[in-house]
Protein backbone atom coordinates (compact mmCIF):
# COMPACT_ATOMS: atom_id res chain seq x y z
CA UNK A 1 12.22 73.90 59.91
CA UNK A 2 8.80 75.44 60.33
CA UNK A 3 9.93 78.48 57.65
CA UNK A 4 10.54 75.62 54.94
CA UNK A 5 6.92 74.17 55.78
CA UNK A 6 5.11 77.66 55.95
CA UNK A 7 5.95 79.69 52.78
CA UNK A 8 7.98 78.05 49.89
CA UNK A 9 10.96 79.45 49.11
CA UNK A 10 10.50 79.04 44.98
CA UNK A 11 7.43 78.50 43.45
CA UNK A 12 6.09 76.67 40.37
CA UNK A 13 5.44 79.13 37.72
CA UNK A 14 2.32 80.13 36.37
CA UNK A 15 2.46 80.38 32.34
CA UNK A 16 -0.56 82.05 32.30
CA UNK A 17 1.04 85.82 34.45
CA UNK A 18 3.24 87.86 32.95
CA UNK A 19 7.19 87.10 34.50
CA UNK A 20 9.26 89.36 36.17
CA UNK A 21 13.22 90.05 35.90
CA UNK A 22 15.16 91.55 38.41
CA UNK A 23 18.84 92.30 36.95
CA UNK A 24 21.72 93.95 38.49
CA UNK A 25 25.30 94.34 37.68
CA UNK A 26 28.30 95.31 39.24
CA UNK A 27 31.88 95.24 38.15
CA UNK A 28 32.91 91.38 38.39
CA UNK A 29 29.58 89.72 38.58
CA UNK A 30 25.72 89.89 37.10
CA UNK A 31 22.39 88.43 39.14
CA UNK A 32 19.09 87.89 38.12
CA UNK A 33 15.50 86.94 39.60
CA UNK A 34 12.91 85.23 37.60
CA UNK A 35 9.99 85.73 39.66
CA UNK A 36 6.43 86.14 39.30
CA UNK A 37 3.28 88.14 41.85
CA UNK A 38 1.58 85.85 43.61
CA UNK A 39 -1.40 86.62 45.98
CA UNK A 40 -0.03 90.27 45.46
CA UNK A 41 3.40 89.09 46.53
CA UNK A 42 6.46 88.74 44.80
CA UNK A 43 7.36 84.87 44.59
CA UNK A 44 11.02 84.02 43.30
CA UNK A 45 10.99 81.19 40.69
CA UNK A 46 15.05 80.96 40.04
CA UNK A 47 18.23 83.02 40.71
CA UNK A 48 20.98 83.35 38.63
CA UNK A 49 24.22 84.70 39.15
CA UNK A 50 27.87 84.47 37.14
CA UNK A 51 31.24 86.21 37.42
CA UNK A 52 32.03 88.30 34.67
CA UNK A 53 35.46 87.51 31.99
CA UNK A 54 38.19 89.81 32.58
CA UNK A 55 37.19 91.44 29.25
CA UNK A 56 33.47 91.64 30.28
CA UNK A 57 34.14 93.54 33.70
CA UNK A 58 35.98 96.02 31.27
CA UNK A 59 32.72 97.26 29.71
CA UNK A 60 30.73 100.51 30.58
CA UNK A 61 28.15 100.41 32.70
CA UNK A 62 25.39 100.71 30.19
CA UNK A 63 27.58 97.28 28.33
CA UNK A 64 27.48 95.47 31.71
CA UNK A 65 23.73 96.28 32.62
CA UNK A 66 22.84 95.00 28.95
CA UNK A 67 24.98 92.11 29.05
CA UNK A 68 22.96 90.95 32.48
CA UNK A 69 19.48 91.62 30.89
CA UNK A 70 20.81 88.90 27.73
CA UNK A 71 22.10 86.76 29.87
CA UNK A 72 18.51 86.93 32.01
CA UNK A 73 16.68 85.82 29.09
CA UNK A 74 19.28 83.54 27.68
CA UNK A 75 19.00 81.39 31.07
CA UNK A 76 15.36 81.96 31.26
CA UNK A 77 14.46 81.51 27.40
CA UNK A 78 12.35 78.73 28.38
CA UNK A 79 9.88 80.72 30.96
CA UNK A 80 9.96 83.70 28.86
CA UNK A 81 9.98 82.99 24.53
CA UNK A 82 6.20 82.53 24.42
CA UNK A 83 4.89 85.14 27.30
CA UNK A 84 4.81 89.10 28.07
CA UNK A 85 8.00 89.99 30.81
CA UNK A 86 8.76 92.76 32.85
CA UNK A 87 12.28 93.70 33.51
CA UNK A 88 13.37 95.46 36.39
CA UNK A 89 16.92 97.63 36.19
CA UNK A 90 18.13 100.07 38.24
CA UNK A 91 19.97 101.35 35.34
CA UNK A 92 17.60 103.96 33.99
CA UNK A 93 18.79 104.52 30.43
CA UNK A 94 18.03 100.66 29.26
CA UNK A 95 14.93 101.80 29.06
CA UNK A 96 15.58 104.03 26.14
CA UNK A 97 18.47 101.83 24.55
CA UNK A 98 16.27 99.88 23.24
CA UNK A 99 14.69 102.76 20.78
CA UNK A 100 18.02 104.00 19.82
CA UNK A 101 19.62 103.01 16.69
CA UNK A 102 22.96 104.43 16.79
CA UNK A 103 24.46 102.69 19.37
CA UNK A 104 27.81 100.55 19.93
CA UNK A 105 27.62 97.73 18.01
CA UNK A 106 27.92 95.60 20.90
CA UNK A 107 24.68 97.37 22.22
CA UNK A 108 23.28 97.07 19.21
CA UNK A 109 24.18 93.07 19.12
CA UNK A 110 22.49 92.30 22.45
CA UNK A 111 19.21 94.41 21.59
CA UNK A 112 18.98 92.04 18.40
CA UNK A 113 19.21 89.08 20.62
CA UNK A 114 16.32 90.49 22.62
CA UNK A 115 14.15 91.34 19.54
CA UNK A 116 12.18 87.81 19.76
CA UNK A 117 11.15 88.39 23.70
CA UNK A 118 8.09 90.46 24.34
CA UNK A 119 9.23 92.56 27.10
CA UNK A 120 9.42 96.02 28.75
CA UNK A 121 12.11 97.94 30.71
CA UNK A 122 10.56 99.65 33.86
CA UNK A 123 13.88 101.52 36.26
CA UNK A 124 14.13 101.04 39.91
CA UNK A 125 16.11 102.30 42.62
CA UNK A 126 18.74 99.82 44.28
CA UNK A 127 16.89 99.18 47.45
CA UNK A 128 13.71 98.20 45.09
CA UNK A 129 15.72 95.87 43.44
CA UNK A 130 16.67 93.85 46.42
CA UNK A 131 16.30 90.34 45.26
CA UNK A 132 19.28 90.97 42.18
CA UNK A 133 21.65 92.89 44.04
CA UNK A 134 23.65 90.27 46.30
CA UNK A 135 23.69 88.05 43.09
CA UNK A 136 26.28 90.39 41.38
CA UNK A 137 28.17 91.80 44.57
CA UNK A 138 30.73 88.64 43.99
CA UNK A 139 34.50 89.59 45.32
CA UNK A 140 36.38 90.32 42.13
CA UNK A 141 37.41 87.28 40.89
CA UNK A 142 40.16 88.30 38.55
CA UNK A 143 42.21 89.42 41.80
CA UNK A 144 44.96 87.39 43.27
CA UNK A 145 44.05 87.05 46.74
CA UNK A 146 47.40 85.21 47.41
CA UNK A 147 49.50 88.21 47.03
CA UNK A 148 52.97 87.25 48.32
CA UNK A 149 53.79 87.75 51.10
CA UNK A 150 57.26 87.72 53.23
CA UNK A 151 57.70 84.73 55.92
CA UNK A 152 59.28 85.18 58.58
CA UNK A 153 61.41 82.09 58.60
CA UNK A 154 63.71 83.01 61.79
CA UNK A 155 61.36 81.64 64.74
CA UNK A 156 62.64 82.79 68.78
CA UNK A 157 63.72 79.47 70.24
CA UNK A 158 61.80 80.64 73.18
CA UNK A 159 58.28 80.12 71.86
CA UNK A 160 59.52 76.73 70.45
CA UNK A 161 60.75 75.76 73.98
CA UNK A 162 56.61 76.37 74.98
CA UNK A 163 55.83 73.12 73.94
């Protein structure tokens, strides 16, 4: 109980310092971490996670580490349409995506979407980006986890006898 007392574990944000974005993607799922420094530590203000469609985990990796960066700002609009954001990504060519014009048109789509947020891309490496990860390491959920299996239906009368 003292932990809870002590430090809070999500603070109230402060409109007037920049926000932060931590995204992350793997192959079924996508996290994010609105967060903000405070007191030159980094305070979380809301998580987000969600497992991708079948179609979605289908994409490239440069698709899937877009699609979590518009769906960080689509669930965070309200924090982040008036104010300056960072985003952190350990996917190192987002960065440049955004500059290119002869992308996919999917790519293309989701860097239209982002055109009215005042933001900037700056890479990390995994372990920097801590806070994201274990939001998008969700189990695949497009996998039947009740395979079939054979039952043995012929029990030993011997272990029925046990009780």
């Amino acid at each position: 109980m003292p932990a809870f007392i002590e430090a809070p574990i999500l603070i109230d944000p402060d409109c007037d310092m920049p926000f932060e974005l931590m995204c992350d993607a793997s192959d079924f799922a996508i996290g994010a971490v609105l967060r903000q420094r405070q007191e030159k530590h980094f305070r979380p203000i809301h998580y987000a996670s969600k497992a991708m469609t079948e179609a979605e985990s289908n994409y490239t990796t440069t698709e899937k580490e877009m699609l979590v960066v518009v769906y960080a700002f689509e669930k965070f609009r309200s924090y982040l349409i008036m104010n300056k954001s960072i985003v952190y990504t350990k996917y190192f060519a987002l960065k440049y995506l955004f500059a290119k014009k002869d992308s996919k048109a999917r790519l293309l789509h989701r860097v239209l979407l982002l055109q009215e947020f005042t933001f900037k891309v700056i890479d990390t490496k995994g372990a920097e980006n801590l806070a994201a990860d274990p939001l998008s390491r969700l189990e695949n959920p497009h996998q039947n986890v009740l395979d079939p299996k054979e039952i043995n239906e012929s029990f030993p009368l011997e272990t029925l006898n046990i009780v």
